[in-house]
PDB file of N, CA and C in Angstrom:
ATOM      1  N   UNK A   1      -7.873 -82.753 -14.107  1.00  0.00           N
ATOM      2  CA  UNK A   1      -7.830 -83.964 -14.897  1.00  0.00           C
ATOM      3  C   UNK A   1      -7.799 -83.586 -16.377  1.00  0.00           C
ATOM      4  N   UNK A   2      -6.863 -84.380 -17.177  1.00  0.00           N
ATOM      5  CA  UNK A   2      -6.754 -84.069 -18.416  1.00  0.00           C
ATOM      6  C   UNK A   2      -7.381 -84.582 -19.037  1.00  0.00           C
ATOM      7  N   UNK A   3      -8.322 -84.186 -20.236  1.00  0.00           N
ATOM      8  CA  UNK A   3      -9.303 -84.549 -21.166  1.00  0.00           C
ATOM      9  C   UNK A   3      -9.053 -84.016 -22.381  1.00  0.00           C
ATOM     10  N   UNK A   4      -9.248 -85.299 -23.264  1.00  0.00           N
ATOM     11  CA  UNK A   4      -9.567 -84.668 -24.781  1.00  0.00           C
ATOM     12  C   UNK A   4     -10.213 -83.649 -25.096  1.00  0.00           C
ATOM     13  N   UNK A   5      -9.963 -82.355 -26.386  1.00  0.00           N
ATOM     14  CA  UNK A   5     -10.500 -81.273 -26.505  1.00  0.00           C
ATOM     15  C   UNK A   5     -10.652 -80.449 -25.056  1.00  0.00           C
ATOM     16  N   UNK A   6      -9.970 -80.561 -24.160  1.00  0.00           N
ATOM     17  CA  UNK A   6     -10.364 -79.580 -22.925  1.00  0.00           C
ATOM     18  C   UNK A   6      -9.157 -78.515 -22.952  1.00  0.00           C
ATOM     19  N   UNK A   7      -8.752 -77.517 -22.599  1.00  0.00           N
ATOM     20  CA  UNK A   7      -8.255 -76.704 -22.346  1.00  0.00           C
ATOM     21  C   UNK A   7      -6.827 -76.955 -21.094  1.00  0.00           C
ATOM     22  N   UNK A   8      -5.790 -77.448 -21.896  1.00  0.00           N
ATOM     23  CA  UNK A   8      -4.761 -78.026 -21.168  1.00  0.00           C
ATOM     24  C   UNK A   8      -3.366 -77.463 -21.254  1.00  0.00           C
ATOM     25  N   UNK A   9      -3.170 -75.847 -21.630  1.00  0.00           N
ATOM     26  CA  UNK A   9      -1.929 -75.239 -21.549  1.00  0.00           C
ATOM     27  C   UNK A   9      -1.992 -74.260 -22.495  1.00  0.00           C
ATOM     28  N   UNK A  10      -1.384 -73.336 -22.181  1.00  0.00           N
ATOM     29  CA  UNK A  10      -1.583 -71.857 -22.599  1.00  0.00           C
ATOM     30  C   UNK A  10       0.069 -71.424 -22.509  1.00  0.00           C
ATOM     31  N   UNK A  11       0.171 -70.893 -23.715  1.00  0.00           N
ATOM     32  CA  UNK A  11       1.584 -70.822 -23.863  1.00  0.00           C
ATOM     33  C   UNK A  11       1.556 -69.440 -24.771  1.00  0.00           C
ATOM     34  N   UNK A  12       2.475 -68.400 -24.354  1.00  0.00           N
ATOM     35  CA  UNK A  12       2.320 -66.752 -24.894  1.00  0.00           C
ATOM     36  C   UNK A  12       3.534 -66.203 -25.262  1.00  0.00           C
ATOM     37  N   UNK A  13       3.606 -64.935 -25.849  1.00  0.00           N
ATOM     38  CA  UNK A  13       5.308 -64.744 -26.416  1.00  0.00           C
ATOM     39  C   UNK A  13       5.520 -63.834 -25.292  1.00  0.00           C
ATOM     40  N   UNK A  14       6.907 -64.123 -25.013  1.00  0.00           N
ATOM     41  CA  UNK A  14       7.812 -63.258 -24.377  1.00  0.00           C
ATOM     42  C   UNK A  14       8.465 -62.350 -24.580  1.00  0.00           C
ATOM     43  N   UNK A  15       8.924 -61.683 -26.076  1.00  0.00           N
ATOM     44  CA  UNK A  15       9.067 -61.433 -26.996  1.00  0.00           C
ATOM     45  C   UNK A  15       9.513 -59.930 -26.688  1.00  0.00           C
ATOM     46  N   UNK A  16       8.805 -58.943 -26.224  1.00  0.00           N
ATOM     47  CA  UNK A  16       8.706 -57.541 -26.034  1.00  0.00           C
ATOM     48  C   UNK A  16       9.032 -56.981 -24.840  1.00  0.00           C
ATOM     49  N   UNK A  17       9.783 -57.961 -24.104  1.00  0.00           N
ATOM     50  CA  UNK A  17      10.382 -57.381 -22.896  1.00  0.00           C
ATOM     51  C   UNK A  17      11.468 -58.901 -22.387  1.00  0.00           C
ATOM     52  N   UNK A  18      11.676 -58.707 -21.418  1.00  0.00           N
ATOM     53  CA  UNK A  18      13.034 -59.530 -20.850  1.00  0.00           C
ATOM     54  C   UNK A  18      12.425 -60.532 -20.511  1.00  0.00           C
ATOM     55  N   UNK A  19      12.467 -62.026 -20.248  1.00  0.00           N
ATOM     56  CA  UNK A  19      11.707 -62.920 -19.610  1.00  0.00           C
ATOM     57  C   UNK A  19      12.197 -62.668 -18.127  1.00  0.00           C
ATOM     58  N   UNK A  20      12.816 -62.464 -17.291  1.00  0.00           N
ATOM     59  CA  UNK A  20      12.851 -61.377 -16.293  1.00  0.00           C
ATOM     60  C   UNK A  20      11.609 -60.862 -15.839  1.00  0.00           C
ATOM     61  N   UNK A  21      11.782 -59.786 -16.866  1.00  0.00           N
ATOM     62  CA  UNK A  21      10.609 -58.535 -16.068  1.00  0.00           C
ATOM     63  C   UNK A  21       9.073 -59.372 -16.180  1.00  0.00           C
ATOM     64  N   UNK A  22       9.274 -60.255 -17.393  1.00  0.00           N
ATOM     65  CA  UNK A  22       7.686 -61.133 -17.509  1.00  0.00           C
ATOM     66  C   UNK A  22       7.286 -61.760 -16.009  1.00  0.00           C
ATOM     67  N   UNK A  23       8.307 -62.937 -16.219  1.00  0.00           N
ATOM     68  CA  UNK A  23       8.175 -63.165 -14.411  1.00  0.00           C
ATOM     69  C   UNK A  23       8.074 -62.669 -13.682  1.00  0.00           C
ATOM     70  N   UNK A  24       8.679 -61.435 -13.347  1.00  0.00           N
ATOM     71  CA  UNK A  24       8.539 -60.414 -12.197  1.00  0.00           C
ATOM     72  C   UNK A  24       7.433 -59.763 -12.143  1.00  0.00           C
ATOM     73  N   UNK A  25       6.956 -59.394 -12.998  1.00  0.00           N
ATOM     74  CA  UNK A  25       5.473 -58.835 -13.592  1.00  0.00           C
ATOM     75  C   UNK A  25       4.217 -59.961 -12.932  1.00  0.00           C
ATOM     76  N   UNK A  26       4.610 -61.073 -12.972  1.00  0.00           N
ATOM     77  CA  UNK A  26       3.316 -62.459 -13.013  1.00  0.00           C
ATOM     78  C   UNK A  26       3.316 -62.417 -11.567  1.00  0.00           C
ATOM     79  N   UNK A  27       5.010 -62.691 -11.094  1.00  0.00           N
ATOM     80  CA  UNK A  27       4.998 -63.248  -9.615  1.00  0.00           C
ATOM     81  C   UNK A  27       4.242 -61.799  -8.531  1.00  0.00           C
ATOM     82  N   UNK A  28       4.671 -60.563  -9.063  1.00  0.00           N
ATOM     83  CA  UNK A  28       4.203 -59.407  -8.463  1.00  0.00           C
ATOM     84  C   UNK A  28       2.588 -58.956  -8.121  1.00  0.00           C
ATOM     85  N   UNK A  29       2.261 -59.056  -9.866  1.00  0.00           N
ATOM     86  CA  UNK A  29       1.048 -59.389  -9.588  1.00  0.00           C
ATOM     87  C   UNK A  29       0.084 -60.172  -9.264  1.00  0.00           C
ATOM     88  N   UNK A  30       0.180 -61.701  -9.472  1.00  0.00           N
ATOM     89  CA  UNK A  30      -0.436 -62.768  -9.216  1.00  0.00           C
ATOM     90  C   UNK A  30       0.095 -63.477  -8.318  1.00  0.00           C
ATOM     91  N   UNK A  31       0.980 -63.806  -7.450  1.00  0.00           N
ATOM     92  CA  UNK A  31       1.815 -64.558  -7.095  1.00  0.00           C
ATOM     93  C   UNK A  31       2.322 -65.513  -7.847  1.00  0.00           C
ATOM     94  N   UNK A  32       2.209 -65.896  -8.848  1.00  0.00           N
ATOM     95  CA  UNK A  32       3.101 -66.370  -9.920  1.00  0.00           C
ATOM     96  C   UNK A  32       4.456 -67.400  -9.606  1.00  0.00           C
ATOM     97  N   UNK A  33       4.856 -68.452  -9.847  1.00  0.00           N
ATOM     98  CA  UNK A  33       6.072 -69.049  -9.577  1.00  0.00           C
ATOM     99  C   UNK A  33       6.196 -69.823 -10.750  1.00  0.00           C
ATOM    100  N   UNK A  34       7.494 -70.038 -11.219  1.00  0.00           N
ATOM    101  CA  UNK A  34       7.883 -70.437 -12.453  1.00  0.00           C
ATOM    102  C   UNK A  34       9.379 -71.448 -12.047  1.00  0.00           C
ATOM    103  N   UNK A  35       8.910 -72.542 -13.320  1.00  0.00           N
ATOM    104  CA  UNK A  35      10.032 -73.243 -13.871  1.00  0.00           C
ATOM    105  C   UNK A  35      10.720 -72.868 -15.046  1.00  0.00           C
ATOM    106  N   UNK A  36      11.906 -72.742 -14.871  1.00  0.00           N
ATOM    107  CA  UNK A  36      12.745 -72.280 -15.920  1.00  0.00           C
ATOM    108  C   UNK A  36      13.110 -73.793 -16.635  1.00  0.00           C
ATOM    109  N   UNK A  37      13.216 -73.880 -18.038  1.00  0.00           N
ATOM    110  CA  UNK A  37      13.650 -74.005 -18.887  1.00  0.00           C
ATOM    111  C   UNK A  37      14.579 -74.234 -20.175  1.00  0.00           C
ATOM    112  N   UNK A  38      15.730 -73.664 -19.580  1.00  0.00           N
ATOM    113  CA  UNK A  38      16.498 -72.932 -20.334  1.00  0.00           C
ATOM    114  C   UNK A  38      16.523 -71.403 -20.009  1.00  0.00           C
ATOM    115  N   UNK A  39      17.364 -70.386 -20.832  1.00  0.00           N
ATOM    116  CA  UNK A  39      17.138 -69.095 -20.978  1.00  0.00           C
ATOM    117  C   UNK A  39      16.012 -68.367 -21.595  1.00  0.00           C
ATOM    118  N   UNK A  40      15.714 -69.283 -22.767  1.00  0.00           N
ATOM    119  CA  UNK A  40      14.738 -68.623 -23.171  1.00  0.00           C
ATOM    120  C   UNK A  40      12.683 -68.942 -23.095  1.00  0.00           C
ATOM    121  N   UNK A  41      12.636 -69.891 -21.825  1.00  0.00           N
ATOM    122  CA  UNK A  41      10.920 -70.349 -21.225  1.00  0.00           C
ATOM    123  C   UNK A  41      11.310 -70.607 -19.762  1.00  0.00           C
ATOM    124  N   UNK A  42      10.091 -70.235 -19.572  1.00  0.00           N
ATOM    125  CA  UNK A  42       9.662 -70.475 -17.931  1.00  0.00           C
ATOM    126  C   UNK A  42       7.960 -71.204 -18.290  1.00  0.00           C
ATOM    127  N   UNK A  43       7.901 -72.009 -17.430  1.00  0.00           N
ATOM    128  CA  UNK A  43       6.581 -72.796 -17.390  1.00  0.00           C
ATOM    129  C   UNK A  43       5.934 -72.332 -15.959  1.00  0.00           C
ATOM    130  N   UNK A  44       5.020 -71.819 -16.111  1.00  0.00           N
ATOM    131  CA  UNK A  44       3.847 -72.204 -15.079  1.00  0.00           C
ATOM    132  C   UNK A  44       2.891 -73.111 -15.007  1.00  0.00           C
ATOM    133  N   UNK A  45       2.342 -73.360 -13.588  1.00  0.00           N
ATOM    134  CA  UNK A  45       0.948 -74.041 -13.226  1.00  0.00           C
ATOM    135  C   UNK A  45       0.308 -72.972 -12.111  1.00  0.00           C
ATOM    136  N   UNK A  46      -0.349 -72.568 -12.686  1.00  0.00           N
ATOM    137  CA  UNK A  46      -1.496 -71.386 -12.577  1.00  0.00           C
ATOM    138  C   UNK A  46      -3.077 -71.917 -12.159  1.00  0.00           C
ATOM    139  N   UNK A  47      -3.812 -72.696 -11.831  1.00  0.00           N
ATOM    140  CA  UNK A  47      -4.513 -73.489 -12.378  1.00  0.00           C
ATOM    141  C   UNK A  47      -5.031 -73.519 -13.339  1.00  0.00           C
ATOM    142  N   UNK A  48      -4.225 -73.403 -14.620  1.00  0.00           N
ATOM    143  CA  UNK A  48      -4.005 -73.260 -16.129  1.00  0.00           C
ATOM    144  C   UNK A  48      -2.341 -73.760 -15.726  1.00  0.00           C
ATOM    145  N   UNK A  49      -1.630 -75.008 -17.047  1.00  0.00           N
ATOM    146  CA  UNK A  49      -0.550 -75.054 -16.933  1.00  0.00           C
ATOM    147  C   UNK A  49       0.184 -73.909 -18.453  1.00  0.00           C
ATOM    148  N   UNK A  50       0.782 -73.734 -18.290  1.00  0.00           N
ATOM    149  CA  UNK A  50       1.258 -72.955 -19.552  1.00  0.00           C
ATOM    150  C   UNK A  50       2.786 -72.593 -19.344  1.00  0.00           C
ATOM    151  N   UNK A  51       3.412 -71.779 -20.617  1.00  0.00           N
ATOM    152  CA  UNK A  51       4.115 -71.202 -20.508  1.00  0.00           C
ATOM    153  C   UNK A  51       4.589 -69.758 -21.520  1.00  0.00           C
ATOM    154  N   UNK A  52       5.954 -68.791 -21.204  1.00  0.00           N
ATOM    155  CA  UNK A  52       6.142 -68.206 -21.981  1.00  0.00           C
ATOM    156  C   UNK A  52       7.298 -68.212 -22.693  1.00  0.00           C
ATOM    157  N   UNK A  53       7.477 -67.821 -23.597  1.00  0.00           N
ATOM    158  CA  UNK A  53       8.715 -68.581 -24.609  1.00  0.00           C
ATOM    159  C   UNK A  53       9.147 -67.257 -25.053  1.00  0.00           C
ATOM    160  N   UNK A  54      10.437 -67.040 -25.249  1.00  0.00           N
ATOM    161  CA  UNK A  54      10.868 -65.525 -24.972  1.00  0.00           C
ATOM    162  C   UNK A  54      11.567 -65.547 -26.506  1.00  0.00           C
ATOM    163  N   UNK A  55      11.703 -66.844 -27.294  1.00  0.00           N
ATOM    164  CA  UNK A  55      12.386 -67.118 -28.755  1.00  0.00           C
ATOM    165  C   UNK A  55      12.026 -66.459 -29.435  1.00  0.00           C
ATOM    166  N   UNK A  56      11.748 -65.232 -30.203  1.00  0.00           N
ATOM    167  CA  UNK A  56      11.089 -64.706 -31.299  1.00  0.00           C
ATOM    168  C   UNK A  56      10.390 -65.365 -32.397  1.00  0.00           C
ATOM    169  N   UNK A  57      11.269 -66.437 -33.070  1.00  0.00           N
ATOM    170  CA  UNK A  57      10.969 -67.656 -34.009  1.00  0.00           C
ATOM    171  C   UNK A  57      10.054 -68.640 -33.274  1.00  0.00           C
ATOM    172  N   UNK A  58       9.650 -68.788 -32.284  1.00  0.00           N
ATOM    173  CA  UNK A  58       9.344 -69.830 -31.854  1.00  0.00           C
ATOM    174  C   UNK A  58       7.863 -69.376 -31.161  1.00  0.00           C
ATOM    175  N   UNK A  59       7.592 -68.243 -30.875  1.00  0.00           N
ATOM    176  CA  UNK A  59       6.664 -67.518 -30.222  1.00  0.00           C
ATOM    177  C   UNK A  59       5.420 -67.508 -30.952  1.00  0.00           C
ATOM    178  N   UNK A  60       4.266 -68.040 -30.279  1.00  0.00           N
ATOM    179  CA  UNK A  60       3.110 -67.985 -31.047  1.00  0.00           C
ATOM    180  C   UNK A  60       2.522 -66.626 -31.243  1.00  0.00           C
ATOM    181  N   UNK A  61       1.039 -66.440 -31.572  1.00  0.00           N
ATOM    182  CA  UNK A  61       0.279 -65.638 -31.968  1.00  0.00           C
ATOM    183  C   UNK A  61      -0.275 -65.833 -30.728  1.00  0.00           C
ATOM    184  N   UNK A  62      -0.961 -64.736 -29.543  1.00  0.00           N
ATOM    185  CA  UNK A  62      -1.313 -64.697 -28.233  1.00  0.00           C
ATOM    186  C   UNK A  62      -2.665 -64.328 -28.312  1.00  0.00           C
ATOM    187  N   UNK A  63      -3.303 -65.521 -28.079  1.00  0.00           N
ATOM    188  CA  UNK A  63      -4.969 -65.537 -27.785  1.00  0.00           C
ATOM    189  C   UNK A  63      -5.016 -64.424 -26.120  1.00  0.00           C
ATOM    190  N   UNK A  64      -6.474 -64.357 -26.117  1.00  0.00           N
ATOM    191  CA  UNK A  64      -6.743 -63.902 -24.980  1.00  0.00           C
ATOM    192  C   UNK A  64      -6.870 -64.770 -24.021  1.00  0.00           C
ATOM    193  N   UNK A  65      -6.375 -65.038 -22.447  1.00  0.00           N
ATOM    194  CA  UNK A  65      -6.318 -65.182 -21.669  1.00  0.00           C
ATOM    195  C   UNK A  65      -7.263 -64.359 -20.322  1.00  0.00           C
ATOM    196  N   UNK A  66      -8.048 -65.561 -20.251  1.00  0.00           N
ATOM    197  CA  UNK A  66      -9.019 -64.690 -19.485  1.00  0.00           C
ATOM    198  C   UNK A  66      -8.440 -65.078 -17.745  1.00  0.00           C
ATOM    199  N   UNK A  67      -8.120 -64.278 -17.257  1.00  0.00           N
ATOM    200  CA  UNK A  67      -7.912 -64.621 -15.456  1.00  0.00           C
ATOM    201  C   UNK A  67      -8.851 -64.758 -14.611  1.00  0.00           C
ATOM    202  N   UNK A  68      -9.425 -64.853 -13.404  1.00  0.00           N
ATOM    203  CA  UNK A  68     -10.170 -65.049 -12.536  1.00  0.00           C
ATOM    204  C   UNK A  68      -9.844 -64.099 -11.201  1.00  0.00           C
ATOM    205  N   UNK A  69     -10.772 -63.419 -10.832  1.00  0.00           N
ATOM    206  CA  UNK A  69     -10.715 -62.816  -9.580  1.00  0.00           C
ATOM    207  C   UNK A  69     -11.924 -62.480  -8.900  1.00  0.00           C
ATOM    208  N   UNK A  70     -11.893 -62.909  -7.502  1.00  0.00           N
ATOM    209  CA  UNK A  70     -12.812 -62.974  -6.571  1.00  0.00           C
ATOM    210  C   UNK A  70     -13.141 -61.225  -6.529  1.00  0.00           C
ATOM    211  N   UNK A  71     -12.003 -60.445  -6.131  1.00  0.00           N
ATOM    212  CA  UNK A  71     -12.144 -58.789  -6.228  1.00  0.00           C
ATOM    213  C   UNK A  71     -11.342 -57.984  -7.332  1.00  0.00           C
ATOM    214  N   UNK A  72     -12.514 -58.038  -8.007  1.00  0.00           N
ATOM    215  CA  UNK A  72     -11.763 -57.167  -9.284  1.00  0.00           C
ATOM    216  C   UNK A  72     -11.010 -56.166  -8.946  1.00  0.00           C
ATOM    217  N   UNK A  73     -11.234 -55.102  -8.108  1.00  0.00           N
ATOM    218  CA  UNK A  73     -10.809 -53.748  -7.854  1.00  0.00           C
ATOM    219  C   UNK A  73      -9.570 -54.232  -7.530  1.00  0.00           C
ATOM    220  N   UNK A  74      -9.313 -54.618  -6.133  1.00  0.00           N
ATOM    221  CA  UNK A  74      -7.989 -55.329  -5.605  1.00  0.00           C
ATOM    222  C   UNK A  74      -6.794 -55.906  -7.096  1.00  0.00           C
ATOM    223  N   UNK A  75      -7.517 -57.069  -7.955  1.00  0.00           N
ATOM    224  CA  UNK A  75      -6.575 -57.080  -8.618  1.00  0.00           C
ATOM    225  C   UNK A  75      -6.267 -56.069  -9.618  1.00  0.00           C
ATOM    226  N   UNK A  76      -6.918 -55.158  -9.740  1.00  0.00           N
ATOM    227  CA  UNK A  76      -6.975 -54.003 -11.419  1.00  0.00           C
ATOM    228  C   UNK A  76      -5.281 -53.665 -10.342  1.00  0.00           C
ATOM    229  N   UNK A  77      -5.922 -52.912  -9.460  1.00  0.00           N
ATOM    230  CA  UNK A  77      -4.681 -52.085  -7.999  1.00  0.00           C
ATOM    231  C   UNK A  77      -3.262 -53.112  -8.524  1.00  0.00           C
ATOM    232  N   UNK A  78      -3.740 -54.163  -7.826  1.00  0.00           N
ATOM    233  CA  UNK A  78      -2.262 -55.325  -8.336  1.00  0.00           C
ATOM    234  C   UNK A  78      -1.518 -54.974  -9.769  1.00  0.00           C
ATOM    235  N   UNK A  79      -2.328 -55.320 -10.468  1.00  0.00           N
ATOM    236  CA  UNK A  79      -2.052 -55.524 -12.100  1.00  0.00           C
ATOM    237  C   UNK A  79      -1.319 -53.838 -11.975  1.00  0.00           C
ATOM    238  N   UNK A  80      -2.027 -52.979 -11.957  1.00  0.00           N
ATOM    239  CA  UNK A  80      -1.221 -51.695 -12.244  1.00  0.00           C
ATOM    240  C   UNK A  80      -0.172 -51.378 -11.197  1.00  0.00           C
ATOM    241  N   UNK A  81      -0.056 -51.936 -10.223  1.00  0.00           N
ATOM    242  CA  UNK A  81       1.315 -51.402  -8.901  1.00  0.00           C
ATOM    243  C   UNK A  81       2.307 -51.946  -9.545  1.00  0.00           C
ATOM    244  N   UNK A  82       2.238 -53.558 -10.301  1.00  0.00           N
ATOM    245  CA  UNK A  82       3.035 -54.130 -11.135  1.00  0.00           C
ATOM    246  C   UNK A  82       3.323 -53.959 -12.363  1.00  0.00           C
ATOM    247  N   UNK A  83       3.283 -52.737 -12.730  1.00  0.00           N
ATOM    248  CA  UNK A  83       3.719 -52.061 -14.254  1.00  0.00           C
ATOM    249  C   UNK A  83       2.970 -52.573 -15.544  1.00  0.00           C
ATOM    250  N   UNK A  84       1.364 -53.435 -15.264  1.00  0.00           N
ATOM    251  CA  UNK A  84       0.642 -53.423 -16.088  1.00  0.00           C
ATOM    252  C   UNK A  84       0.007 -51.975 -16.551  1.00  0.00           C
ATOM    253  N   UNK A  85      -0.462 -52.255 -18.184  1.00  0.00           N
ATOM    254  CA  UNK A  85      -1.341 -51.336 -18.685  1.00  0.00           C
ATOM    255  C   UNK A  85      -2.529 -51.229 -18.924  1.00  0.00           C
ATOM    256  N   UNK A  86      -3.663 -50.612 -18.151  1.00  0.00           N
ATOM    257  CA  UNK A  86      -4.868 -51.154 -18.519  1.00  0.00           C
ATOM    258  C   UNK A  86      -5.238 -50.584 -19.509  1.00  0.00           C
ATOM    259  N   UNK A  87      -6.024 -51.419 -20.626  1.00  0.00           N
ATOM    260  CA  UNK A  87      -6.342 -51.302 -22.133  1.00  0.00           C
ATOM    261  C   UNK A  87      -8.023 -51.101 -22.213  1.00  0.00           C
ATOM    262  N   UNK A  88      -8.552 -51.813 -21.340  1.00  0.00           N
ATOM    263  CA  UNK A  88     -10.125 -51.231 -21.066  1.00  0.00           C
ATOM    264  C   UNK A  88     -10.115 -51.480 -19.122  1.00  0.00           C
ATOM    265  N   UNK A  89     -10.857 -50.349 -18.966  1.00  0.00           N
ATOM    266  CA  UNK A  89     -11.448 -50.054 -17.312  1.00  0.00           C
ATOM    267  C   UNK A  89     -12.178 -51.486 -17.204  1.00  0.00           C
ATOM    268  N   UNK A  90     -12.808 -51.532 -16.126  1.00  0.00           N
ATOM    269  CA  UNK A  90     -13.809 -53.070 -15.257  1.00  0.00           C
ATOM    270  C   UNK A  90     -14.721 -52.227 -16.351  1.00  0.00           C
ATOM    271  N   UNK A  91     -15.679 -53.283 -16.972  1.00  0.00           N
ATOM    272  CA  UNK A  91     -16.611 -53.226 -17.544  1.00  0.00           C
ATOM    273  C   UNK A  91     -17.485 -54.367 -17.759  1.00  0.00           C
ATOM    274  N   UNK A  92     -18.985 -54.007 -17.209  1.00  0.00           N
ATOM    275  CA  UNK A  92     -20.209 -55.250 -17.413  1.00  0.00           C
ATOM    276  C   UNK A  92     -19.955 -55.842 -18.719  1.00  0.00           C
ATOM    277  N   UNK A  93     -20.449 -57.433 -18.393  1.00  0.00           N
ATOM    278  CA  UNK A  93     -20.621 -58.394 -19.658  1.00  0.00           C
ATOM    279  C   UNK A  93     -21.571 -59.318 -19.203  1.00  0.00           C
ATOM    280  N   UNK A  94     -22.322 -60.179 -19.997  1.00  0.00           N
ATOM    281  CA  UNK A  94     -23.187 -60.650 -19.217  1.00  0.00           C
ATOM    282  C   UNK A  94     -22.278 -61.630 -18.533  1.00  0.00           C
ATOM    283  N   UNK A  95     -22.696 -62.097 -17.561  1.00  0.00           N
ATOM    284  CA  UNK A  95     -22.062 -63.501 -16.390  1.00  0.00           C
ATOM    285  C   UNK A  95     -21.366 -62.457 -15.653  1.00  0.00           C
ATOM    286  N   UNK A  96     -21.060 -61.277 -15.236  1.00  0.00           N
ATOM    287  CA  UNK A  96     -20.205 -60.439 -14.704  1.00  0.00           C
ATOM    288  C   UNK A  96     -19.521 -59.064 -14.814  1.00  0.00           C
ATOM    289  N   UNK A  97     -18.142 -58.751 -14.467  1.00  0.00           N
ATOM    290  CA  UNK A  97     -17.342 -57.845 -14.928  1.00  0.00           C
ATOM    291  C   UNK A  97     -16.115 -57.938 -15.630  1.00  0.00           C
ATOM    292  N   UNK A  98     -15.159 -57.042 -16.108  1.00  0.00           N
ATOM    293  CA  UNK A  98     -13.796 -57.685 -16.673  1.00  0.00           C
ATOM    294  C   UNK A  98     -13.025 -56.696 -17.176  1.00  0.00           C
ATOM    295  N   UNK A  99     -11.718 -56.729 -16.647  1.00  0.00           N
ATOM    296  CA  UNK A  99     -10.748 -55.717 -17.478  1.00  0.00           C
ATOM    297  C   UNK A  99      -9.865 -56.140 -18.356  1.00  0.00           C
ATOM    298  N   UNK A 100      -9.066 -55.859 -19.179  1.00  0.00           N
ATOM    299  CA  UNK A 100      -8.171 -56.016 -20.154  1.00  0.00           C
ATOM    300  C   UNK A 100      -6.828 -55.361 -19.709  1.00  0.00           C
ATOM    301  N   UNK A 101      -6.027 -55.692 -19.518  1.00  0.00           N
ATOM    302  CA  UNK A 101      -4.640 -55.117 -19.336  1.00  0.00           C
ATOM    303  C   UNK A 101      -3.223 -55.588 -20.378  1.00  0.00           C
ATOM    304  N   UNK A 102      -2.198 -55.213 -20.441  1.00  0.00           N
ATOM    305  CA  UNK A 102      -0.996 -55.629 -21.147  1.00  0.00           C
ATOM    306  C   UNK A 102       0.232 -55.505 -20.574  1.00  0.00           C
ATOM    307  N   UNK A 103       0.398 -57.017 -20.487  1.00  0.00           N
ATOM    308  CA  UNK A 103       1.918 -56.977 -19.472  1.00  0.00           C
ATOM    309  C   UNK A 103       2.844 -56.507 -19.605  1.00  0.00           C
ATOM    310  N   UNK A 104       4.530 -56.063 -19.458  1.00  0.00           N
ATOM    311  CA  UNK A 104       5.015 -55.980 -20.119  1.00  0.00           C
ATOM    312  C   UNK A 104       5.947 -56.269 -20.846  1.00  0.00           C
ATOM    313  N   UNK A 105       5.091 -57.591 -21.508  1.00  0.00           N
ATOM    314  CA  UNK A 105       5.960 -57.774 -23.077  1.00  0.00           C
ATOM    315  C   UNK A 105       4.654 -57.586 -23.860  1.00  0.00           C
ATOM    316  N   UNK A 106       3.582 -57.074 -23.456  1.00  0.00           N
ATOM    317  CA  UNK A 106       2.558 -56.528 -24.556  1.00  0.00           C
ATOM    318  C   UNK A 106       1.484 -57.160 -24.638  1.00  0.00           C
ATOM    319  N   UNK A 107       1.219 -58.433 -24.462  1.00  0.00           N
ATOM    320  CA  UNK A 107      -0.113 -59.378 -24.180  1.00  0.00           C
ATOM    321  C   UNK A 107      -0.868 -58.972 -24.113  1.00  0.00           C
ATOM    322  N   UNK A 108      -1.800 -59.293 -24.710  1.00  0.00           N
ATOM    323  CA  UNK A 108      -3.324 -58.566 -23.890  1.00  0.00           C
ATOM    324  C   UNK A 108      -3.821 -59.891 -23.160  1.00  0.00           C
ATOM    325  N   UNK A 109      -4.740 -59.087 -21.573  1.00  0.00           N
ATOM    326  CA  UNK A 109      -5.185 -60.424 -21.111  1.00  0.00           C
ATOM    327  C   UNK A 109      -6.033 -59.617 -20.341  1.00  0.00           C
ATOM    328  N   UNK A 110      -7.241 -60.452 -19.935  1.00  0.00           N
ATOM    329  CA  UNK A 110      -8.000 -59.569 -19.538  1.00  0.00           C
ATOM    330  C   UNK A 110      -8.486 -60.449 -17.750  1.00  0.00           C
ATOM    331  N   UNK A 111      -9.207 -60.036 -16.527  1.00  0.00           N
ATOM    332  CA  UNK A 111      -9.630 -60.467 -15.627  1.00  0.00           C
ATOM    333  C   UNK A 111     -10.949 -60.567 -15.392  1.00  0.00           C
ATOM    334  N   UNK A 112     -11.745 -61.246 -15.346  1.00  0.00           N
ATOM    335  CA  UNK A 112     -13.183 -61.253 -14.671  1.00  0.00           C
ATOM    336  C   UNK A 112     -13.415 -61.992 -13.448  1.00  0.00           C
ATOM    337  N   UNK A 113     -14.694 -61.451 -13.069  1.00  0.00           N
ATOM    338  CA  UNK A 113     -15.186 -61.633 -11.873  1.00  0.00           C
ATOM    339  C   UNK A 113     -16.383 -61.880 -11.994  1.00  0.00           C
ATOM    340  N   UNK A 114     -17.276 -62.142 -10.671  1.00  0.00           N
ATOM    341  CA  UNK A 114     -18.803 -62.833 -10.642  1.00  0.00           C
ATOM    342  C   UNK A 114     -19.413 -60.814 -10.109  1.00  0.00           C
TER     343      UNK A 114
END
């Protein structure tokens, strides 16, 4: 349900690689499925709706994106079989664990768990 001030779409640059390999990268690792756009965006609904915009001019500044996973280990395995880079190992925080990786068009985004 959509609410004022709540957290209602997340949108990242595409910028540093093909919107291609981005998708292929999301759907590989996450199961991922996308609406195209045009040539240059694909939209997801993730349970986060968002998208990535591959325009150079048009491409925001990319907050962190935090993901969710029941088994961290399993997804780190995912994230890297799918040509992610991990940028920090699983590491304690309070409420849990969490890694940081970079897709590749460069993002940083990181995963936690309980």
């Amino acid at each position: 349900m959509r609410q004022t001030g709540k957290l209602d779409y997340l949108e990242l640059a595409a910028t540093g690689g093909s919107l291609d390999s981005i998708k292929a990268f999301y759907a590989a690792a996450f199961g991922w499925s996308f609406t195209d756009y045009g040539p240059t965006y694909a939209a997801f609904d993730e349970g986060l709706e968002g998208g990535f915009q591959a325009e150079r001019d048009e491409a925001p500044a990319a907050p962190l994106p935090v993901l969710f996973s029941e088994n961290l280990e399993e997804t780190l395995a995912g994230v890297q079989a799918a040509g992610g880079v991990v940028l920090l190992p699983i590491f304690a925080f309070p409420g849990g664990r969490r890694f940081h990786f970079a897709d590749p068009a460069g993002n940083e985004l990181a995963v936690w768990g309980e």
